[in-house]
Protein backbone atom coordinates (compact mmCIF):
# COMPACT_ATOMS: atom_id res chain seq x y z
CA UNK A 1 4.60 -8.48 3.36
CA UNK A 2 2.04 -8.73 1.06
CA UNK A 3 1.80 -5.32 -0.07
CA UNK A 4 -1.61 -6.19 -0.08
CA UNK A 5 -4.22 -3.54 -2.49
CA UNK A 6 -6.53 -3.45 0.32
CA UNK A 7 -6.63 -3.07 3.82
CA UNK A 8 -6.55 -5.79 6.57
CA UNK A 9 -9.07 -7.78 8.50
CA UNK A 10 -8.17 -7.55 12.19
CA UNK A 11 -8.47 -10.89 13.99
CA UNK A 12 -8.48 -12.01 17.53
CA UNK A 13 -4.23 -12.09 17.60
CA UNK A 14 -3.70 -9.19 15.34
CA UNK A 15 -6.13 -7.20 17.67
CA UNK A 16 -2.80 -5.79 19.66
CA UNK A 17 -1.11 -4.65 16.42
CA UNK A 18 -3.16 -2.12 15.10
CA UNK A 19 -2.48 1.75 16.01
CA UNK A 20 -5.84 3.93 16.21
CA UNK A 21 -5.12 5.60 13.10
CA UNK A 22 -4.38 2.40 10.73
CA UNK A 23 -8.34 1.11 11.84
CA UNK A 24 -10.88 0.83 9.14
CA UNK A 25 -14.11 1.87 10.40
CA UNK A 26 -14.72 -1.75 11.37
CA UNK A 27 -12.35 -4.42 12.61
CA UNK A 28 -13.50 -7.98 12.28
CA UNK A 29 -12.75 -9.68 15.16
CA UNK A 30 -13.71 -13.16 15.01
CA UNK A 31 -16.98 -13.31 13.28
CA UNK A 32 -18.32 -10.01 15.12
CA UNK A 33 -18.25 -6.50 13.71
CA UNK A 34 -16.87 -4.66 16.12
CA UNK A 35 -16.70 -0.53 15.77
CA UNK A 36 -13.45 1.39 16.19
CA UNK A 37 -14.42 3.17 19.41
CA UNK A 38 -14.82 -0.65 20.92
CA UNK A 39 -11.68 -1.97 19.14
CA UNK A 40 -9.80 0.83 20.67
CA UNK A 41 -11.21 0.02 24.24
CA UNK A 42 -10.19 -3.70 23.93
CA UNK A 43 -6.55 -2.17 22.69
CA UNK A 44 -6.63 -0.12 25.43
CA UNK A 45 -7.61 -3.15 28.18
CA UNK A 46 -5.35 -5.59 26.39
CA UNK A 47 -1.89 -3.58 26.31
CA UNK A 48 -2.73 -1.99 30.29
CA UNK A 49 -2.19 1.58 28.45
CA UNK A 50 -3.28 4.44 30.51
CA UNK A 51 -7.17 5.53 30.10
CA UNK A 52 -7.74 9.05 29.50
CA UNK A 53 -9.94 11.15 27.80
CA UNK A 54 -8.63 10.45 24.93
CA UNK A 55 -8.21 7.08 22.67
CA UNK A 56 -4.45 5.58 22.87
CA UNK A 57 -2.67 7.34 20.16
CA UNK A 58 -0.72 5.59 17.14
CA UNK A 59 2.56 6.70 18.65
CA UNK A 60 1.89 5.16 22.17
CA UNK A 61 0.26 1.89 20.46
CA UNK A 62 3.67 1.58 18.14
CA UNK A 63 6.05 2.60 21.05
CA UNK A 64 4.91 -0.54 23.29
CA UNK A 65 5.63 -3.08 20.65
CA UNK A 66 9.01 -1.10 20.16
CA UNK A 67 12.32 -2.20 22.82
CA UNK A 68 13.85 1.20 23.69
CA UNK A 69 17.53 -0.59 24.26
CA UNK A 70 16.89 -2.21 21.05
CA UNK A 71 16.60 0.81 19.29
CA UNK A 72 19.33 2.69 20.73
CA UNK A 73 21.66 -0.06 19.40
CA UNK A 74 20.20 0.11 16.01
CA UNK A 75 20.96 3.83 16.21
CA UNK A 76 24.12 3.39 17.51
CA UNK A 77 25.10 0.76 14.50
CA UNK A 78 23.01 3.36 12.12
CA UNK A 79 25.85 5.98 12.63
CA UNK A 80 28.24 4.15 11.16
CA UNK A 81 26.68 2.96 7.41
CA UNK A 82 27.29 5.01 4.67
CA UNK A 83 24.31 7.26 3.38
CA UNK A 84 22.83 4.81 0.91
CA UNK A 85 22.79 2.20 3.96
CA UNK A 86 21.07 4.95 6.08
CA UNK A 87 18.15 5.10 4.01
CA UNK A 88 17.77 1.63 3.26
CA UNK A 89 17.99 1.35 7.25
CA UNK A 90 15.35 4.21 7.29
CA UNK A 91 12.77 2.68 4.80
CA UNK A 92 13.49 -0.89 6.86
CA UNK A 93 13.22 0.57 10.22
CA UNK A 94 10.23 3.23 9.14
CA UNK A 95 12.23 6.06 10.59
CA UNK A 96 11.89 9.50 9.59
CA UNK A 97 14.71 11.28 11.83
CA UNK A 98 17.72 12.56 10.25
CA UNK A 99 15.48 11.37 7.00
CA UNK A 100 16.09 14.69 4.95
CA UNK A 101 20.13 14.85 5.93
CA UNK A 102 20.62 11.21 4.68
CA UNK A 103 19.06 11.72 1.58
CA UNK A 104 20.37 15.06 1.08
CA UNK A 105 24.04 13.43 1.56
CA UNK A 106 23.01 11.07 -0.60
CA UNK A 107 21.82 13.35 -3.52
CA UNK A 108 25.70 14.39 -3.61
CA UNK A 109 27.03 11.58 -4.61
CA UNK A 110 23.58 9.65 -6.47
CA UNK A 111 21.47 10.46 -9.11
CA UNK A 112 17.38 11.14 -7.83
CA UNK A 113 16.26 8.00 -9.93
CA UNK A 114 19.06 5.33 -8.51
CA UNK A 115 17.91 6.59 -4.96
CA UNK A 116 14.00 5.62 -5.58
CA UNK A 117 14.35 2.59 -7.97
CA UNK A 118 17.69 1.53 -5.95
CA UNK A 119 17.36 1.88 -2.54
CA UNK A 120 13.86 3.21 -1.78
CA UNK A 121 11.55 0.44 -3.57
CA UNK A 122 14.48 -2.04 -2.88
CA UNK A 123 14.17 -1.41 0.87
CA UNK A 124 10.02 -1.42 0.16
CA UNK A 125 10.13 -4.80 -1.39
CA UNK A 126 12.48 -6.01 1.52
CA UNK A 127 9.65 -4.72 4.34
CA UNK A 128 6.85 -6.52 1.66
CA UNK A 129 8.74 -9.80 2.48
CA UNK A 130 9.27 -9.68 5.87
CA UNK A 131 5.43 -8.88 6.26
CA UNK A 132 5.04 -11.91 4.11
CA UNK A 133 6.83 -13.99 6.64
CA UNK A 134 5.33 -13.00 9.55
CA UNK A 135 8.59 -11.20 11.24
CA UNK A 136 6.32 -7.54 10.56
CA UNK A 137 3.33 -6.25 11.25
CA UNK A 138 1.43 -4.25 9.29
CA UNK A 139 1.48 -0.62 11.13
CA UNK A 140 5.31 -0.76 10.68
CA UNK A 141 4.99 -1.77 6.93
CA UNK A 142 2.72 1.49 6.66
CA UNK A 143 5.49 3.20 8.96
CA UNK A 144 7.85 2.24 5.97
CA UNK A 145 5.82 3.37 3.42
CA UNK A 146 5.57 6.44 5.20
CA UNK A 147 9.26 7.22 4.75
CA UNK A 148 9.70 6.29 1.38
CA UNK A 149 6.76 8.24 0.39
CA UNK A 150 8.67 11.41 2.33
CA UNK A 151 11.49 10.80 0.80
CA UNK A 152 10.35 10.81 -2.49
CA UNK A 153 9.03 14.48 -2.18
CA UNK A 154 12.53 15.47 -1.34
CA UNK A 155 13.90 13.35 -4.03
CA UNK A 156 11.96 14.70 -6.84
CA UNK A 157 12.61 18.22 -7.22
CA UNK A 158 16.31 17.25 -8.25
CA UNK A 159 14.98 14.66 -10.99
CA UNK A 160 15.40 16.35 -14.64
CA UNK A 161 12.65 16.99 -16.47
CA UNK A 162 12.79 14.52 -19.12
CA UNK A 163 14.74 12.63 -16.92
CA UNK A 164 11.83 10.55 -16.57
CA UNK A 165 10.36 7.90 -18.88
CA UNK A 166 6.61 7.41 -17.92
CA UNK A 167 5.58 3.67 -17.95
CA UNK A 168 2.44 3.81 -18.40
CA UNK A 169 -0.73 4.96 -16.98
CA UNK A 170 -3.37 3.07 -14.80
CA UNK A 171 -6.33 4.45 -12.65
CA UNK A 172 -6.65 2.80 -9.81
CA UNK A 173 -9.64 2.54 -7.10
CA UNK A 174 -11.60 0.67 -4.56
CA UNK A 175 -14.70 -0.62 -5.98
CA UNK A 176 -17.99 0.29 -4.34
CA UNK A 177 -18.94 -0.83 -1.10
CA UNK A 178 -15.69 -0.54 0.30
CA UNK A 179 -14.15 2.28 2.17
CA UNK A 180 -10.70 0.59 2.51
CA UNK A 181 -7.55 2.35 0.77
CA UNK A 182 -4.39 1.87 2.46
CA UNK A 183 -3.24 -0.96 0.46
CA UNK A 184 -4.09 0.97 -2.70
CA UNK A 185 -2.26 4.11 -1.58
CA UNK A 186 0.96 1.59 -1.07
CA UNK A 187 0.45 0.21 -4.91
CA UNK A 188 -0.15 3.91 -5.83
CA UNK A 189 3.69 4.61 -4.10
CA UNK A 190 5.16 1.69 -5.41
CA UNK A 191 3.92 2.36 -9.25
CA UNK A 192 4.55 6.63 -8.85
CA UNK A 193 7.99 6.13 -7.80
CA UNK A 194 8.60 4.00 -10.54
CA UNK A 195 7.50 5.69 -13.73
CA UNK A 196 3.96 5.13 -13.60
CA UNK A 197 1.22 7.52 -14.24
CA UNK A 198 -1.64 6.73 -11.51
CA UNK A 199 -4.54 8.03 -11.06
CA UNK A 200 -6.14 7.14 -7.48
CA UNK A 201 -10.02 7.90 -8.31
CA UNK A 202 -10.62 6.95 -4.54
CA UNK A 203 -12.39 4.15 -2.79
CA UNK A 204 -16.24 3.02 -2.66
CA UNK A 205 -16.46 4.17 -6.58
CA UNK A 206 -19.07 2.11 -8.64
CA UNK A 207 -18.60 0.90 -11.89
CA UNK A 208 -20.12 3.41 -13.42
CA UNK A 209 -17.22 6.17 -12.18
CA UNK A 210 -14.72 3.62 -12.22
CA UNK A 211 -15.79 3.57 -16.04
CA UNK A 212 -16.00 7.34 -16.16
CA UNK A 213 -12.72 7.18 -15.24
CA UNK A 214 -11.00 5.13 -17.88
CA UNK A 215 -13.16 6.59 -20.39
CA UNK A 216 -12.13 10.27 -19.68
CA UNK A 217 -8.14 8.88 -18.82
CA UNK A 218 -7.60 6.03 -20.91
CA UNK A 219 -5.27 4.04 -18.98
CA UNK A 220 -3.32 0.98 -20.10
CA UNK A 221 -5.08 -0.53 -17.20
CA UNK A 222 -7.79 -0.26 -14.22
CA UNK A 223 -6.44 -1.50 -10.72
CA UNK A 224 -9.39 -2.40 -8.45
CA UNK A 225 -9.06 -3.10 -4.81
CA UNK A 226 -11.22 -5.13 -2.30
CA UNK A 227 -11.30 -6.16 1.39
CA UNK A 228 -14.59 -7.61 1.78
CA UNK A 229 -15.82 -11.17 0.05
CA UNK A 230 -19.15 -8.82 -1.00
CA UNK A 231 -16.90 -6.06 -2.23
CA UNK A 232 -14.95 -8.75 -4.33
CA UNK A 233 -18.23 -9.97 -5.86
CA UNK A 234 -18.73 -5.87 -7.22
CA UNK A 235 -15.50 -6.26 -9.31
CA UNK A 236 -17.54 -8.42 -11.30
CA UNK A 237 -19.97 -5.76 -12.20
CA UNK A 238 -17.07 -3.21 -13.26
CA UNK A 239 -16.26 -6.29 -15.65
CA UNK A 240 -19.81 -6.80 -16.62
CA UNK A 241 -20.19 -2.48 -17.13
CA UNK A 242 -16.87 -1.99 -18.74
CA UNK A 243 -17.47 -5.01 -21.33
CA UNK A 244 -21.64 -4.11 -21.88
CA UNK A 245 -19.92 -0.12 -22.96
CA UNK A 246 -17.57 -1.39 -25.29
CA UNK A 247 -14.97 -0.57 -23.09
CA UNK A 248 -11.72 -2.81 -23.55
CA UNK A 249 -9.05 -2.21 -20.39
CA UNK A 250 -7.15 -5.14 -18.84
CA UNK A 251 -7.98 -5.18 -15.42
CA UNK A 252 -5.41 -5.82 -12.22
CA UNK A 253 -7.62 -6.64 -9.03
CA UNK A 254 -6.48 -7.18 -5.80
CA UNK A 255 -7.05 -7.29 -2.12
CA UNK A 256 -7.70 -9.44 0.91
CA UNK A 257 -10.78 -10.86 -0.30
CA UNK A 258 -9.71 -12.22 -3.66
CA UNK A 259 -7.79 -15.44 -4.69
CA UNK A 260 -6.07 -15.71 -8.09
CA UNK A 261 -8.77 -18.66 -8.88
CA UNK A 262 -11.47 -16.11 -8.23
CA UNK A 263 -10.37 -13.38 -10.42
CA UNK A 264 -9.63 -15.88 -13.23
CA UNK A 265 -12.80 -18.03 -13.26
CA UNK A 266 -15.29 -14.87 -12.13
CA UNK A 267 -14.13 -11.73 -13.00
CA UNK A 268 -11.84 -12.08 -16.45
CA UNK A 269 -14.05 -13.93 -18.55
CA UNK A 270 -16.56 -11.06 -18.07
CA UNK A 271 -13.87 -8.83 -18.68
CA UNK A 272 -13.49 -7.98 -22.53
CA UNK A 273 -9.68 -7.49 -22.03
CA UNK A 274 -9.50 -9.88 -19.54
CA UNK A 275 -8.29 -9.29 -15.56
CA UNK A 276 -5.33 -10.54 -13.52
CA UNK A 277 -4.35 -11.05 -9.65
CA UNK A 278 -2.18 -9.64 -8.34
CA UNK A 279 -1.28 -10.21 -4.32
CA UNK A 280 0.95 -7.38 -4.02
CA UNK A 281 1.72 -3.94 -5.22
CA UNK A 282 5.08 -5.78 -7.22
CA UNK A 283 2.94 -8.35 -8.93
CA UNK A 284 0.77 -5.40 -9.57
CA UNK A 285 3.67 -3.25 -11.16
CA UNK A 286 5.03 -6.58 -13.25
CA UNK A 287 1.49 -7.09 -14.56
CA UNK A 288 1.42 -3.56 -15.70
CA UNK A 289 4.54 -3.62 -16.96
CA UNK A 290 3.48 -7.25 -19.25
CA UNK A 291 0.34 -5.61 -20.31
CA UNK A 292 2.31 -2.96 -22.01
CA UNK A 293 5.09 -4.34 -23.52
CA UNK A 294 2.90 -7.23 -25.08
């Protein structure tokens, strides 16, 4: 994986990978914009799915990339690992069934922090590489991050208060122009279950809320997100706004559009306290976690 901080551009092969409900408004396919309604009809034509009424679900879309024997020997083998080996399996598998009894087991035996930083974001990072290499897709990354992000919420009512040591504190958002959040909402797991403060401000914000933001907040740093090459160029007006209102915040900025050559030559010299790239939600997090130790 890339956990990537912005969504994906859907070419000609990935057009068979994409569930309804992980679509942004509009797939690229090729060099055409092509709507949702039409993507979903060329899904629908390509994979032979039944036509109804109603678009192919995300379920039915998943389910035909998914070998039914396969998974009933993964289930099988499943039944036999011990509870922290369950959820690892869960997070790497993106299954939520029998979720809550295997990390209720595990809560016996495991303290609530060792579970997320441990197994949880361990299991995370281990789905990040495997999308990096090409043996995952992204709906079943987001099918990971679904679990860990459930089991999380069971996780944290048994976590001390106190117990907790807060990082830092970044606000993060997609800059204007751009309506694409899913790979923000996986940096803004990653950093929460990790001890970061993170305020998700939303996505097609302009600099002037972005900057609203950090001044009402005052992060250690602003995390801006970007699919599109245009909405790459507006991360250079949140520089040019931030620096021209005296505002000094490091800036993280990431997304599909953006290289690490771009973000150094264009956006932090603008930038009064400069910006960094990061290409996933872990460079993102070790960034952060530079910034504020100096």
């Amino acid at each position: 994986m890339k956990i990537n901080t912005a969504e994906f551009i859907v070419s000609n092969s990935e057009v068979d990978k994409c569930p309804k409900d992980f679509l942004p408004e509009y797939a690229f396919i090729g060099r055409s914009n092509v709507g949702k309604s039409s993507l979903l009809n060329t899904l629908t034509n390509r994979k032979g799915l039944a036509k109804s009424s109603s678009t192919p679900g995300k379920t039915q879309l998943i389910n035909y990339f998914e070998n039914d024997k396969l998974q009933d020997e993964k289930s099988s083998a499943a039944a036999s690992l011990d509870p922290s080996e369950k959820l690892f399996s869960h997070v790497i598998e993106g299954k939520t069934k029998g979720l809550e009894e295997t990390v209720s087991e595990l809560l016996e035996t495991t303290e609530p922090l060792e579970i997320i930083n441990n197994i949880l974001l361990s299991a995370m990072k281990q789905v990040g590489v495997r999308f990096q290499n090409g043996t995952t897709q992204l709906p079943f990354v987001l099918k990971s991050a679904e679990v860990v992000k459930k089991a999380c919420s069971i996780v944290e009512p048994h976590i001390k208060s106190g117990e907790v040591n807060k990082k830092g504190t970044i606000v993060l958002a997609t800059v204007k122009g751009d309506i694409h959040d899913i790979g923000k909402n996986l940096v803004d797991i990653i950093l929460s279950n990790n001890g970061y403060t993170v305020h998700n401000i939303g996505t097609d914000r302009s600099a002037a809320e972005i900057a609203a933001a950090v001044d009402e907040i005052r992060p250690d740093a602003a995390g801006l997100s970007a699919l599109l090459v245009k909405s790459a160029l507006e991360m250079k007006n949140v520089a040019q706004f931030l620096s021209s209102n005296g505002m000094e915040i490091p800036l993280i900025c990431g997304g599909a559009a953006l290289t690490n050559d771009f973000v150094e030559k264009e956006v932090a010299p603008l930038n009064r306290k400069s910006a960094y790239y990061a290409n996933d939600a872990f460079e993102a997090m070790n960034i952060l976690e530079k910034l504020k130790n100096g």
